[in-house]
Protein backbone atom coordinates (compact mmCIF):
# COMPACT_ATOMS: atom_id res chain seq x y z
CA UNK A 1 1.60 12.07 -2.50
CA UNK A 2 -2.09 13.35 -2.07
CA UNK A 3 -2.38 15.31 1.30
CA UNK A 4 -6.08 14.72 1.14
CA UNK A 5 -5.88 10.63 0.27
CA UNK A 6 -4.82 10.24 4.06
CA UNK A 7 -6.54 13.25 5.54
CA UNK A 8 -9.40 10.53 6.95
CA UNK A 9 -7.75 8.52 9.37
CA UNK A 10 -10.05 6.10 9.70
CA UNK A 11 -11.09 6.12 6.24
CA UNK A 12 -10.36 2.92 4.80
CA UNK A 13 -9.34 3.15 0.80
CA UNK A 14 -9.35 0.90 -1.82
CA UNK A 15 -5.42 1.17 -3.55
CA UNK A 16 -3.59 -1.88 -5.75
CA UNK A 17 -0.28 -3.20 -5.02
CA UNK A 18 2.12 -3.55 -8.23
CA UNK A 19 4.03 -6.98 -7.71
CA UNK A 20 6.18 -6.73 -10.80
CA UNK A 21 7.36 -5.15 -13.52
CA UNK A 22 5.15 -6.96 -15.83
CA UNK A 23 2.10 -4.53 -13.60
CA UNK A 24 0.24 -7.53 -11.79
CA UNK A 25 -1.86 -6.08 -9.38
CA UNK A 26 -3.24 -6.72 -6.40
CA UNK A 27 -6.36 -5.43 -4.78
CA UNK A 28 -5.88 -3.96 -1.16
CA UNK A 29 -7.56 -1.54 1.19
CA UNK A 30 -5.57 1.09 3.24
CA UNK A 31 -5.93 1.75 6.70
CA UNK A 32 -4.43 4.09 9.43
CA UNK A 33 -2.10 6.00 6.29
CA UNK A 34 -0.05 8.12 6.74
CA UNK A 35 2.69 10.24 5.25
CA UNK A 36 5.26 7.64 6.38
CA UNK A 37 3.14 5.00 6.02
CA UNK A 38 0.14 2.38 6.29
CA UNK A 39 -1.21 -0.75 6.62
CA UNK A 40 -2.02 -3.27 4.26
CA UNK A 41 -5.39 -5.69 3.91
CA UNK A 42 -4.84 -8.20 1.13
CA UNK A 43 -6.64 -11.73 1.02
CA UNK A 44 -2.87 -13.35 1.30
CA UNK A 45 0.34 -10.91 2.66
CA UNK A 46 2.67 -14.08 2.27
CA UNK A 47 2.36 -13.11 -1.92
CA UNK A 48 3.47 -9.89 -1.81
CA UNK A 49 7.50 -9.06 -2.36
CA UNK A 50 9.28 -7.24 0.54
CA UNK A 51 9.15 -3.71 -2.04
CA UNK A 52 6.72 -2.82 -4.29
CA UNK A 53 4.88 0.21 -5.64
CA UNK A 54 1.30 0.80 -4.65
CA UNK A 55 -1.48 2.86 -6.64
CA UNK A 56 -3.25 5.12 -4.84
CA UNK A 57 -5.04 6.13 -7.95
CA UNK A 58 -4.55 6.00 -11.48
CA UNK A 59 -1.29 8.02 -12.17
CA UNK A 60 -0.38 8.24 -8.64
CA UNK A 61 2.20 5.46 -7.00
CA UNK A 62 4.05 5.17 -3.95
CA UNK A 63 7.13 2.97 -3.18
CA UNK A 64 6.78 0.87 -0.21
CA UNK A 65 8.67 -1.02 2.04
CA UNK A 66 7.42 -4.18 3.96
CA UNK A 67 7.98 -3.55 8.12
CA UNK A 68 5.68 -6.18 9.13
CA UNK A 69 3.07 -8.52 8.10
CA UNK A 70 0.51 -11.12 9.52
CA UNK A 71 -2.12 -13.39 7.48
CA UNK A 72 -3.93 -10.60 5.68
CA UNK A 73 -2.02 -7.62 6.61
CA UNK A 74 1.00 -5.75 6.02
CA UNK A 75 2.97 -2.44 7.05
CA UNK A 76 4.74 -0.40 4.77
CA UNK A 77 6.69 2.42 4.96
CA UNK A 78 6.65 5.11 2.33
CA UNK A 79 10.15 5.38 0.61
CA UNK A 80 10.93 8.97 -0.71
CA UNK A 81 10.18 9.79 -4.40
């Protein structure tokens, strides 16, 4: 993961959410990340699966784990690699 992607706290960064295999994405920013892990603003949390991967930039993918989500938002936690 890139130290510097979550060195701004309250930064908020543009990342996309892989649902599937196929690669569908998902826009989403990032907010309060971490190196455990983040939350989540999509236009609709209730489509997103409980695990997924999420793109922090071309190349560069995290597996996540859903902890809690409301409307628009959702918390993940940052599986290890």
């Amino acid at each position: 993961m890139t130290e510097a992607w979550f060195s701004a706290k309250r930064q908020v960064r543009r990342a996309q959410i892989i649902l599937d295999k196929l690669g569908t994405r998902l826009a989403c920013e990032v907010h309060n990340g971490s190196r455990a892990g983040a939350t989540l603003r999509v236009n609709r949390a209730a489509n997103v699966p409980s695990s997924f991967d999420l793109e922090l930039q071309p190349g560069e993918t995290l597996s996540c784990t859903v902890v809690r989500r409301s409307r628009i938002d959702i918390s993940v936690r940052f599986q290890p690699a």
